[in-house]
Protein backbone atom coordinates (compact mmCIF):
# COMPACT_ATOMS: atom_id res chain seq x y z
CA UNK A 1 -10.51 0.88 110.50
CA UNK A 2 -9.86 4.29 109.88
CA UNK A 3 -7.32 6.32 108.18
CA UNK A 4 -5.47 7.23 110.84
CA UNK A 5 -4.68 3.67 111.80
CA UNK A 6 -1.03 3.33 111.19
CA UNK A 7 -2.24 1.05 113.64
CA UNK A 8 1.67 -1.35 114.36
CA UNK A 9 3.37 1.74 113.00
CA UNK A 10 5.00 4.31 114.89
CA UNK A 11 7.51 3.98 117.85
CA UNK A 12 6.66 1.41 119.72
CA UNK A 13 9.40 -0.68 121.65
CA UNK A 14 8.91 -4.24 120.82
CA UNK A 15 11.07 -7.35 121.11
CA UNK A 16 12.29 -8.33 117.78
CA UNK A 17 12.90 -11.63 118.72
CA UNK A 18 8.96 -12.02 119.98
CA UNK A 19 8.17 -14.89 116.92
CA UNK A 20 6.40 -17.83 117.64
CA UNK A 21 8.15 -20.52 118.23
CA UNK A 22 7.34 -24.27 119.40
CA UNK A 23 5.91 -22.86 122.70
CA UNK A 24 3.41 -19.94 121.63
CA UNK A 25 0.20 -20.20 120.36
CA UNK A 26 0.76 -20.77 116.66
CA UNK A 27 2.58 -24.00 117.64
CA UNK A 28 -0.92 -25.59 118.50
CA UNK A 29 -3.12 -24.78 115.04
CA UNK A 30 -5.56 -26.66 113.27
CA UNK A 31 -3.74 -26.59 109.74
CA UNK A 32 -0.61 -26.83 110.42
CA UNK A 33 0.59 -30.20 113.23
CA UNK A 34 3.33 -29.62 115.57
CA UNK A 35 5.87 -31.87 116.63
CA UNK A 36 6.11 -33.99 119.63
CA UNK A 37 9.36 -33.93 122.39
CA UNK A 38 9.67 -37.89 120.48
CA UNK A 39 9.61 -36.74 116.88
CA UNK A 40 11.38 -33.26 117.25
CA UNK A 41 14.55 -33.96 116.58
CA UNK A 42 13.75 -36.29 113.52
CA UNK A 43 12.04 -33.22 112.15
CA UNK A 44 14.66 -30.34 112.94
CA UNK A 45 17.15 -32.81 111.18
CA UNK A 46 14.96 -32.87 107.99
CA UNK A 47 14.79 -28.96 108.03
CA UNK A 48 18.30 -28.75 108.58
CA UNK A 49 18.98 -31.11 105.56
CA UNK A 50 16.57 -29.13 103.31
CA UNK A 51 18.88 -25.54 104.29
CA UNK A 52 22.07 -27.12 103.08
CA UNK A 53 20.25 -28.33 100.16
CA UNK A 54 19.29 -24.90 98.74
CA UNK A 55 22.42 -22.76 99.74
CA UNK A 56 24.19 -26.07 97.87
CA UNK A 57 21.24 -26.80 95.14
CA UNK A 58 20.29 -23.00 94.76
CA UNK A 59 23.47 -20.85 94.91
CA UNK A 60 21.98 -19.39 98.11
CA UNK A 61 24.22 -17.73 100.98
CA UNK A 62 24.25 -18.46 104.69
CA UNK A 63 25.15 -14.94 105.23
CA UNK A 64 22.00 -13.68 104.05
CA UNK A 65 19.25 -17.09 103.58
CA UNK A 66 16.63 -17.51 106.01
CA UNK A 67 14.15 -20.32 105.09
CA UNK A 68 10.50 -19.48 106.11
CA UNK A 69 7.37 -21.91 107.55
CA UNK A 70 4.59 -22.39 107.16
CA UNK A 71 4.39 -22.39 103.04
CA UNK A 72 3.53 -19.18 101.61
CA UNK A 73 1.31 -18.51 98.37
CA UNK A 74 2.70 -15.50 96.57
CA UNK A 75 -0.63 -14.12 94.84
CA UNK A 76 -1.06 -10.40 96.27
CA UNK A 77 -3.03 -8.98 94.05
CA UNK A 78 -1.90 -6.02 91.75
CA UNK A 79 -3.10 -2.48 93.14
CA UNK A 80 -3.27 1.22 91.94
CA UNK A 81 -0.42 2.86 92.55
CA UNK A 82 -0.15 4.36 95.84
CA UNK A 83 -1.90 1.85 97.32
CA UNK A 84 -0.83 -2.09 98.81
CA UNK A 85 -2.41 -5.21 99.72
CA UNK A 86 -3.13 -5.84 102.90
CA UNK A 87 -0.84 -9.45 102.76
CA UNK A 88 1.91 -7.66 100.83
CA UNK A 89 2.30 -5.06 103.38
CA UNK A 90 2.58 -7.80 106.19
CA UNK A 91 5.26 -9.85 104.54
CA UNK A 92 7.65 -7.04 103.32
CA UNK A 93 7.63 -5.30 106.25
CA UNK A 94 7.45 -8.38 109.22
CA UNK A 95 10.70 -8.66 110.86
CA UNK A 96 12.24 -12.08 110.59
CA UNK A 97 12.72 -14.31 113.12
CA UNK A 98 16.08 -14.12 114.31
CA UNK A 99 16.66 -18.02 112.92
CA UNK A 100 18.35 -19.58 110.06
CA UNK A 101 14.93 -21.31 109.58
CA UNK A 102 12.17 -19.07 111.17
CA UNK A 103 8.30 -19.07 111.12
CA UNK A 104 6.89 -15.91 109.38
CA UNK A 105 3.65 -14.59 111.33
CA UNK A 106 2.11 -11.87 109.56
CA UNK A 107 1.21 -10.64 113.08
CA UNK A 108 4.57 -10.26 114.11
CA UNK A 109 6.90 -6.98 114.83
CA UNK A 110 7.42 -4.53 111.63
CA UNK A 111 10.60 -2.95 110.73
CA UNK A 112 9.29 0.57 110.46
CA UNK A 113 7.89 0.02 113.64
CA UNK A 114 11.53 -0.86 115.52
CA UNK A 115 12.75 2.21 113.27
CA UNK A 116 10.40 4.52 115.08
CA UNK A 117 11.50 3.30 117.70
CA UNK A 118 15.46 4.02 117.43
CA UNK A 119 14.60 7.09 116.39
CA UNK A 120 13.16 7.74 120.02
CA UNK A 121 15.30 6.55 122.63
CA UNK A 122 18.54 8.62 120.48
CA UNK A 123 19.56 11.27 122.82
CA UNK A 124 18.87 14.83 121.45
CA UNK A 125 21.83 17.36 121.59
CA UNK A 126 20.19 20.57 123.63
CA UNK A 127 22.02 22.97 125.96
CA UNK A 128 18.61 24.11 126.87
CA UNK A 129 17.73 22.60 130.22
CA UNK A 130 14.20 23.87 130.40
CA UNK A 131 13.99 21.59 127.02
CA UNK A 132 15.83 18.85 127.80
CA UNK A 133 13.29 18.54 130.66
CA UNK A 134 10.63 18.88 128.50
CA UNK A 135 12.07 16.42 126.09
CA UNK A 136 12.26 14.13 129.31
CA UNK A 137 8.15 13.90 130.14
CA UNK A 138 7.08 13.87 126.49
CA UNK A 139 8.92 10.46 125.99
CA UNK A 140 7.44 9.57 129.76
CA UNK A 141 4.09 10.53 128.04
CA UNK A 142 4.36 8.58 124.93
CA UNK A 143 5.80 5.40 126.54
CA UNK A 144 2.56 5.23 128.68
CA UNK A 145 0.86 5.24 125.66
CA UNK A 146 3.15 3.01 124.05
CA UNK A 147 2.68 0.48 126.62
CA UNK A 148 -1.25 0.58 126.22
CA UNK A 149 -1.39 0.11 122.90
CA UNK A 150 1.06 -3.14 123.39
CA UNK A 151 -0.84 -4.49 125.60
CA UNK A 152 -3.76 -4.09 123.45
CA UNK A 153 -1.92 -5.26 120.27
CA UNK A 154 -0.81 -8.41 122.37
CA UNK A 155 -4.33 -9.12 122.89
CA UNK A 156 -5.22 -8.63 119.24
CA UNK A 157 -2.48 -10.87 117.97
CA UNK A 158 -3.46 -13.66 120.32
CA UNK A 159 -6.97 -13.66 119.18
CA UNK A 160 -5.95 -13.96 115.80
CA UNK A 161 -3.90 -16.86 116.27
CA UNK A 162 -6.34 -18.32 117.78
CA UNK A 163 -8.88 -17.81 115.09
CA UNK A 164 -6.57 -18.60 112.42
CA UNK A 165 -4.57 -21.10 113.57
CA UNK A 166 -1.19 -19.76 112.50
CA UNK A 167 -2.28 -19.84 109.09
CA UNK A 168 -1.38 -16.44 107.85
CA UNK A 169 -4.92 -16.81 106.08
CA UNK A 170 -6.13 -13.91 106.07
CA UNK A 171 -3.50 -11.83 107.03
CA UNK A 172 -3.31 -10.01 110.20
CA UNK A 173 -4.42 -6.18 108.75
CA UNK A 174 -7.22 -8.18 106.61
CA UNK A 175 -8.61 -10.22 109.97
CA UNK A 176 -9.11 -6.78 111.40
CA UNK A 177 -11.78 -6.53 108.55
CA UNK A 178 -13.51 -9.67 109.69
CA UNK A 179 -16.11 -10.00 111.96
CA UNK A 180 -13.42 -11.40 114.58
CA UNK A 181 -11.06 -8.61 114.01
CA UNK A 182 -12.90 -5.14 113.69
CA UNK A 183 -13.79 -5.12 117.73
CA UNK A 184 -9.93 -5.35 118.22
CA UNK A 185 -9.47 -2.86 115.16
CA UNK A 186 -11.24 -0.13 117.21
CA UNK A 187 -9.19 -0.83 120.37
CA UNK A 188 -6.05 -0.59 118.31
CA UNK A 189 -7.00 2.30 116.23
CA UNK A 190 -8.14 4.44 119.32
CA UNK A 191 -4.44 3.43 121.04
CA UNK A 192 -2.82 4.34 118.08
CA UNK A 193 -4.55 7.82 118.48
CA UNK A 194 -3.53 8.68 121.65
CA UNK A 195 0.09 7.30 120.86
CA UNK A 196 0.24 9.28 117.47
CA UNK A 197 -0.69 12.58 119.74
CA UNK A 198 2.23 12.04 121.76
CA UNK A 199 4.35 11.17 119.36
CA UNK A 200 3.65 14.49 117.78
CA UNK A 201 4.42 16.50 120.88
CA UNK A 202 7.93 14.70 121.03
CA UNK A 203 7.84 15.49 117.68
CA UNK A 204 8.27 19.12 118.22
CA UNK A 205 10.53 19.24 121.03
CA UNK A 206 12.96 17.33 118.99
CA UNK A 207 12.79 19.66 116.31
CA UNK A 208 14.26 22.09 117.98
CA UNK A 209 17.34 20.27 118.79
CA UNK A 210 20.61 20.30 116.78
CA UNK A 211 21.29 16.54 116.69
CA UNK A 212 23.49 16.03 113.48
CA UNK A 213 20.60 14.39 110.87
CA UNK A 214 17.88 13.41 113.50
CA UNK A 215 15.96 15.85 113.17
CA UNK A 216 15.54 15.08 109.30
CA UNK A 217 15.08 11.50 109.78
CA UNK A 218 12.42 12.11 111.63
CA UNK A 219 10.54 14.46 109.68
CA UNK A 220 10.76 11.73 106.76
CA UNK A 221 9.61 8.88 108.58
CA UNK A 222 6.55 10.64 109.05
CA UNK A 223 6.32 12.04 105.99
CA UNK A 224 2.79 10.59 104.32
CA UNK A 225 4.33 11.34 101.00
CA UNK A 226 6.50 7.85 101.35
CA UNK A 227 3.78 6.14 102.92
CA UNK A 228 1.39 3.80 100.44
CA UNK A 229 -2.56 3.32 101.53
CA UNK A 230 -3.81 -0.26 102.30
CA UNK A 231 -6.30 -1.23 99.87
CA UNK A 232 -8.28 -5.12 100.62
CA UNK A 233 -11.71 -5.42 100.19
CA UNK A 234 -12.14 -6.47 103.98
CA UNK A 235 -10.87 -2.99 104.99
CA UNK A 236 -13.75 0.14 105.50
CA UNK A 237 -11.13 2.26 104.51
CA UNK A 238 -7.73 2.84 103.07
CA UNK A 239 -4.92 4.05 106.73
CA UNK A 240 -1.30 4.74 105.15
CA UNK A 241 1.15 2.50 106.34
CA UNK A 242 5.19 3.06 105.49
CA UNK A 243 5.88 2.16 101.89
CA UNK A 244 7.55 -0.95 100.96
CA UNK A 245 8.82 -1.70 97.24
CA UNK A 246 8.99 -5.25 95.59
CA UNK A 247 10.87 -6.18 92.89
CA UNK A 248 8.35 -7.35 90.69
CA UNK A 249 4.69 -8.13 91.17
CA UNK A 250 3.69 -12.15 91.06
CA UNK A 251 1.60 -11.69 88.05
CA UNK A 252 4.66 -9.98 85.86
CA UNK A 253 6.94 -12.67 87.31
CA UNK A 254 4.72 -15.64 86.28
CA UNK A 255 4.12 -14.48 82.88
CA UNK A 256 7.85 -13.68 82.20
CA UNK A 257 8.39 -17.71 83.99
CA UNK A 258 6.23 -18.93 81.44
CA UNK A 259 7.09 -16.97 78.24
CA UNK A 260 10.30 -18.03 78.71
CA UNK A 261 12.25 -15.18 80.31
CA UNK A 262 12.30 -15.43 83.99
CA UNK A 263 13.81 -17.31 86.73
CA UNK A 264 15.71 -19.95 86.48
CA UNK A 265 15.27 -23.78 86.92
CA UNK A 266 16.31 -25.33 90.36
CA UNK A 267 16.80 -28.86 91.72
CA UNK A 268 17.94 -29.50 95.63
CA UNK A 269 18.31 -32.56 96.76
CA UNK A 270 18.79 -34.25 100.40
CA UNK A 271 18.88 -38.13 102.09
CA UNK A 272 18.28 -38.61 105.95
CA UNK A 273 21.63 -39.96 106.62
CA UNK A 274 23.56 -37.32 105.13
CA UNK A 275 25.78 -34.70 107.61
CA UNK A 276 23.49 -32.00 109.38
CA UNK A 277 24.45 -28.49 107.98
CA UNK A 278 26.41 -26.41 110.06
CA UNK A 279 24.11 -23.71 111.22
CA UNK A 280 26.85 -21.63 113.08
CA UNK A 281 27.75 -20.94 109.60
CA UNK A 282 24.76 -18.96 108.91
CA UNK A 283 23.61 -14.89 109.85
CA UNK A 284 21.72 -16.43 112.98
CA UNK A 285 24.57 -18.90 113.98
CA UNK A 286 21.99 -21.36 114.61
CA UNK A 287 18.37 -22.29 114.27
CA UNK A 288 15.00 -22.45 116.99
CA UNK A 289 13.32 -25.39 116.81
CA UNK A 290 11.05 -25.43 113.69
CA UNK A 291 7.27 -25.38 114.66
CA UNK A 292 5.80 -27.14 111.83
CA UNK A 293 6.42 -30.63 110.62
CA UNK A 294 8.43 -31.19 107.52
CA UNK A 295 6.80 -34.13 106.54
CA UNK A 296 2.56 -33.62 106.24
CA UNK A 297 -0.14 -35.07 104.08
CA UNK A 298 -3.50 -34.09 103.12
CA UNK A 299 -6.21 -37.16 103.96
CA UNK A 300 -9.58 -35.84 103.82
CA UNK A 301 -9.42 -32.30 104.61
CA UNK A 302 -6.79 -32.13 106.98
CA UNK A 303 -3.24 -32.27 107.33
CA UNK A 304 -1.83 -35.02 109.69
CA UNK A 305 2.77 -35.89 110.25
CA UNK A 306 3.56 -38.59 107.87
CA UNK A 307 5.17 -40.64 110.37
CA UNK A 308 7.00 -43.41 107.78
CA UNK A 309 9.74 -40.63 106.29
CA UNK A 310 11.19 -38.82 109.10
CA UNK A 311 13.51 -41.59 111.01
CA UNK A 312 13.62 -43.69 107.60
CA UNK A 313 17.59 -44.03 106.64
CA UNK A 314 16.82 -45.36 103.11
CA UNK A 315 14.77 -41.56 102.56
CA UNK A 316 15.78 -40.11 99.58
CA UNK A 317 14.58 -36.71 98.45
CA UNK A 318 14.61 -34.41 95.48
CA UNK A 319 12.74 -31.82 94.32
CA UNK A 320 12.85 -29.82 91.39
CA UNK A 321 11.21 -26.94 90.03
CA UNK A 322 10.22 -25.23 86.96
CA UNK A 323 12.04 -21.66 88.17
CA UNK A 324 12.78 -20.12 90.76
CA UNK A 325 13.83 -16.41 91.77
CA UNK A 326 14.39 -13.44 94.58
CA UNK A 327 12.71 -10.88 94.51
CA UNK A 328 13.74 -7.61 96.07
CA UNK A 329 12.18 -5.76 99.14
CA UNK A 330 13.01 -2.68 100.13
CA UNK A 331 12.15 0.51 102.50
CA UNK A 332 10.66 3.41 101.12
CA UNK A 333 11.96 6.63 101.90
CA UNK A 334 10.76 7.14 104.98
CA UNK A 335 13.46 4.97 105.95
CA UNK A 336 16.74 6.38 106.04
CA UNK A 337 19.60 3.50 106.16
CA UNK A 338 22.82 5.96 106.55
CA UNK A 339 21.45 7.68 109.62
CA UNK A 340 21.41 4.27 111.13
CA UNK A 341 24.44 2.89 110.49
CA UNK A 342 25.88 6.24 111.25
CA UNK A 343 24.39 5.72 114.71
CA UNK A 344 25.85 2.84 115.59
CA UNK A 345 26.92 3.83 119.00
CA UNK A 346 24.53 6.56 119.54
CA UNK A 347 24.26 8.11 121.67
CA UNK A 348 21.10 6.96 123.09
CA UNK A 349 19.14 7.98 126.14
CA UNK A 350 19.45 6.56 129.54
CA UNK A 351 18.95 2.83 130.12
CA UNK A 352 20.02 2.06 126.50
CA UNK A 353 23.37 1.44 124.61
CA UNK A 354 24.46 -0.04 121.63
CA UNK A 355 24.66 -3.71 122.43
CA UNK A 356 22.92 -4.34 125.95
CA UNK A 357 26.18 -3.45 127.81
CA UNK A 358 26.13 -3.59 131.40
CA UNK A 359 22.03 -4.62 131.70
CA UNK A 360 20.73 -1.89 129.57
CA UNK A 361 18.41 -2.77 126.90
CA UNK A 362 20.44 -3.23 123.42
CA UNK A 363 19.88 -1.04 119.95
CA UNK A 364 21.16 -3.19 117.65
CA UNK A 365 21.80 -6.81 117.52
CA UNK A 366 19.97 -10.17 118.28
CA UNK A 367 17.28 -9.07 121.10
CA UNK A 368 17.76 -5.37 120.30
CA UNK A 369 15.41 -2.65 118.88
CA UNK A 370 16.22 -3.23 115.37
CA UNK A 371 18.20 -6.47 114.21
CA UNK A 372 17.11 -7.74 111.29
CA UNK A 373 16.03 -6.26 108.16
CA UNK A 374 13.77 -8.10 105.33
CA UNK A 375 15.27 -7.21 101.93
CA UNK A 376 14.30 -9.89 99.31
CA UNK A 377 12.15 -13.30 98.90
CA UNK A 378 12.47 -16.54 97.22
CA UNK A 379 9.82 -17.82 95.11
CA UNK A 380 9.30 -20.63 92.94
CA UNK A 381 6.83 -22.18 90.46
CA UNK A 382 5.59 -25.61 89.82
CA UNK A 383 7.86 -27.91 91.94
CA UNK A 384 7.83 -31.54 91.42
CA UNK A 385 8.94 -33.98 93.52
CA UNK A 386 10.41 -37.85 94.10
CA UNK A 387 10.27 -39.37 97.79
CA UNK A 388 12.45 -43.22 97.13
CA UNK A 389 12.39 -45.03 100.75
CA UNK A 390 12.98 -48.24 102.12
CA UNK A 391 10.53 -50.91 101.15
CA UNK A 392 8.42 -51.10 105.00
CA UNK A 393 8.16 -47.05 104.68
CA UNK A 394 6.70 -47.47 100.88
CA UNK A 395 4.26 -50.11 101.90
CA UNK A 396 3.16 -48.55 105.40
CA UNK A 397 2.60 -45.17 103.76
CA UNK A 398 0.83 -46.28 100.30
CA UNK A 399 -2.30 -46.26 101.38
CA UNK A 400 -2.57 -42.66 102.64
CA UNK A 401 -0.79 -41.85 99.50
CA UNK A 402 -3.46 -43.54 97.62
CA UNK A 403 -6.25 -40.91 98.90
CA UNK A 404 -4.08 -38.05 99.43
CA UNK A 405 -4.99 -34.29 98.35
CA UNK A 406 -1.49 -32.90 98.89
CA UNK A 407 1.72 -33.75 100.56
CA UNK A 408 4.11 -31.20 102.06
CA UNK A 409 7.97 -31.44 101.95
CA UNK A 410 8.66 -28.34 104.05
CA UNK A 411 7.99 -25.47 102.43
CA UNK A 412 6.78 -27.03 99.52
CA UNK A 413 3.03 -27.36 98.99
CA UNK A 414 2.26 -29.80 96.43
CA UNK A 415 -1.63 -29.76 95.10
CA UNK A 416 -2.91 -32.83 93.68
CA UNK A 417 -2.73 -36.47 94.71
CA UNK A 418 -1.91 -39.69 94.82
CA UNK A 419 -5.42 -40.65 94.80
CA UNK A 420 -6.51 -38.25 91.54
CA UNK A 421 -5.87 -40.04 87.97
CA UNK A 422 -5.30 -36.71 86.25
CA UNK A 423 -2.66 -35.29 88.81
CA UNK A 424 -0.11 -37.69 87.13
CA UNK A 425 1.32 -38.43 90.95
CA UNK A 426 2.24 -42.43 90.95
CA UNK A 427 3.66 -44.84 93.94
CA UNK A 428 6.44 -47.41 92.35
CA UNK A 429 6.66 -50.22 94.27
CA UNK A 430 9.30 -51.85 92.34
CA UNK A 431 11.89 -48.88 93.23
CA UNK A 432 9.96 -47.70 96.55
CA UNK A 433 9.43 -44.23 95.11
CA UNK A 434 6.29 -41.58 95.65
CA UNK A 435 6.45 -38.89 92.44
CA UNK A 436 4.36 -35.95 91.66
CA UNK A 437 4.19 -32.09 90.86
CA UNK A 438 2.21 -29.23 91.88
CA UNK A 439 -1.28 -28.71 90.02
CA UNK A 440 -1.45 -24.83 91.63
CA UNK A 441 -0.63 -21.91 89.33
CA UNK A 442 0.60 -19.64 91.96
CA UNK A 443 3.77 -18.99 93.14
CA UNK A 444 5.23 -19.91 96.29
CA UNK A 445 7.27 -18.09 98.75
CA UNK A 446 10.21 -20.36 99.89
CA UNK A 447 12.27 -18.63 102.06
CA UNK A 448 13.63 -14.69 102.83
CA UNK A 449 17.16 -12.96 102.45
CA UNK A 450 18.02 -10.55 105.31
CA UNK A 451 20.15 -7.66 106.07
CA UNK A 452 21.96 -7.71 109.60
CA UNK A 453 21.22 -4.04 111.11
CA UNK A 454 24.89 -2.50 112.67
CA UNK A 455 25.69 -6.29 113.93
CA UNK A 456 27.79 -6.19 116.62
């Protein structure tokens, strides 16, 4: 991969709403089950009842709260300054799934990418008609280009599902290091060559426009002075990617968790017969099916539904955790939030308006260009956990618990065991309860908070 990959950067016109869901490829992984038509709904319902338990548990809004699948480690490591990780880059900038409860695929679209792309289809002010003209065929030019390198990137993306199962593991730029991903590397970084050229001619022509403040936006999205370099030891080199800032790096956060002095201790808590949350309530007003199920265990390698919890009406759930936290995410300067919001209704160029009105393809807004901006994440540490059910459920399930590596309660990965001595995980039959805590060290990403772009 080579330094000029900004290989999903610049201008190019995806769907923002293009995240797998229960019907694309990451649906049908080895890690990670998928639910049935028959136990669908049983599973949605325990999602659902694990969202109203953190905006009620947590202090979390519905106006801002997406919670993520499949679970999340948060252990980027720290680099030099100017440069990222490969897997920090792909979270901060991924656009989320436009879902109360979405799946995060670290091959999915990036916000500086959809930001490119705004910044191309807004009309330029000329009264030059030789240059408007001009103007015209570059962007002809550069969505040929545009459309090559999709259809390349679409190819890439599916092999890496397909390789990785919808794990996340390694992340999408890091696969393209592997022996897998550097044959699709080349395609895309070749692509991204011709589309960069192009992009540079429209480049020029736009400069000499006299659109109020595009002309300045931009010149600082491409500015490599607000871009960071990739740095993973599966990458050959180091391309520059748009800059994204974080809050606070996992390392710092841990230490400050356990000296004392950060986060905060959390406890949610949810039973299977309690109301469904009203999703209409939340940013997305509503939910896609959820492509992962809520309840998994670990039995000898691999993770299989536990099929005793999810229709069981004595189920009662509660999970606590040693602390918990958001961290923020933000743009770098390339990015230039006024000039948006100042453009809410353009103008654009033909065959696009602000919303979608009358057929044309929307801006802003669910299914537009740009709709949804990542600005934070919530982590937590060491949760622990207490599953009380009825007394059938208890028995069926005890002896998977008894050999278990790990069970999963949504989001929540919990290392260790009923069947290890030392993990301190126990099965009471006189109360019908399964109890245990996380043995990893590492922080876990829980969910993301969001920033609606110009909603409608």
């Amino acid at each position: 991969m080579s330094d000029t990959v900004d290989s999903m950067l610049h201008h190019l016109e995806w769907d923002a709403t293009d995240i797998p869901t229960t019907d694309h490829p990451l649906a049908t992984t080895r890690q990670y089950a998928v639910p049935t038509a028959a136990t669908a709904e049983d599973n949605d319902k325990a999602w659902n009842h694990l969202y109203g338990a953190m905006i009620a548990g947590m202090g979390l809004k519905a106006d801002n709260f997406q919670l993520n699948y499949p679970f999340l480690t948060w252990d980027w490591p720290i680099t030099n300054i100017g440069y990222t990780s490969a897997a920090q880059y792909d979270f901060c900038s991924t656009v989320p799934q436009f879902s109360a409860t979405g799946a995060y695929v670290s091959a999915g679209v990036q916000f500086n990418d959809t930001y490119g792309q705004v910044l191309n289809v807004l009309a330029a002010n000329t009264t030059d008609p030789i240059l408007e003209e001009k103007i015209s065929q570059a962007r002809n030019v550069l969505n040929i280009a545009t459309n090559d390198f999709q259809t390349t990137y679409a190819q890439a993306r599916n092999a890496y599902l397909q390789e990785t199962g919808g794990t996340n593991i390694p992340s999408f730029l890091e696969w393209q290091g592997s022996y897998g991903g550097k044959p699709w590397a080349a395609q895309l970084d070749a692509a991204d060559k011709t589309v960069q050229a192009k992009q540079r001619v429209l480049n020029q022509l736009l400069s000499e426009t006299i659109t109020p403040g595009l002309n300045e936006a931009v010149a600082r999205y491409g500015n490599k002075d607000y871009y960071t370099k990739l740095q993973d030891p599966s990458l050959s080199s180091f391309p520059a990617v748009p800059g994204y800032s974080l809050g606070m790096d996992a390392t710092t956060w841990l230490q400050k968790v356990k000296a004392g002095t950060g986060g905060s201790s959390g406890h949610i808590g949810f039973t299977n017969e309690q109301a469904e949350y009203d999703y209409s309530k939340t940013w997305a007003k509503g939910s896609a099916s959820v492509g992962n199920f809520f309840w998994s265990v670990n039995v000898g390698g691999s993770w299989e539904r536990v099929e005793e919890f999810g229709s069981d009406s004595s189920l009662e759930v509660n999970v606590n955790f040693e602390a918990w936290d958001t961290i923020p995410i933000g743009a770098g300067r390339w990015y230039n939030g006024a000039f948006v919001r100042s453009m809410t209704e353009g103008p654009f160029i033909r065959g696009y308006s602000a919303y979608g009105a009358g057929g044309e393809k929307a801006v802003w807004g669910r299914g537009g260009i740009m709709d949804v901006q990542k600005v934070g994440m919530i982590v937590c540490y060491k949760p622990s956990f207490s599953i009380k059910v009825s007394s059938s459920s208890f028995t069926s399930f005890s002896n998977k618990w008894s050999v278990s590596a790990g069970v999963r309660i949504g989001p929540f990965n919990f290392d260790g065991g009923g069947g290890s001595s030392s993990s301190g995980w126990t099965a009471d039959s006189a109360t019908s309860t399964f109890t245990g805590t996380s043995t990893a060290e590492t922080a876990l990403i829980l969910g993301t908070t969001i920033a609606l772009v110009n909603p409608e």
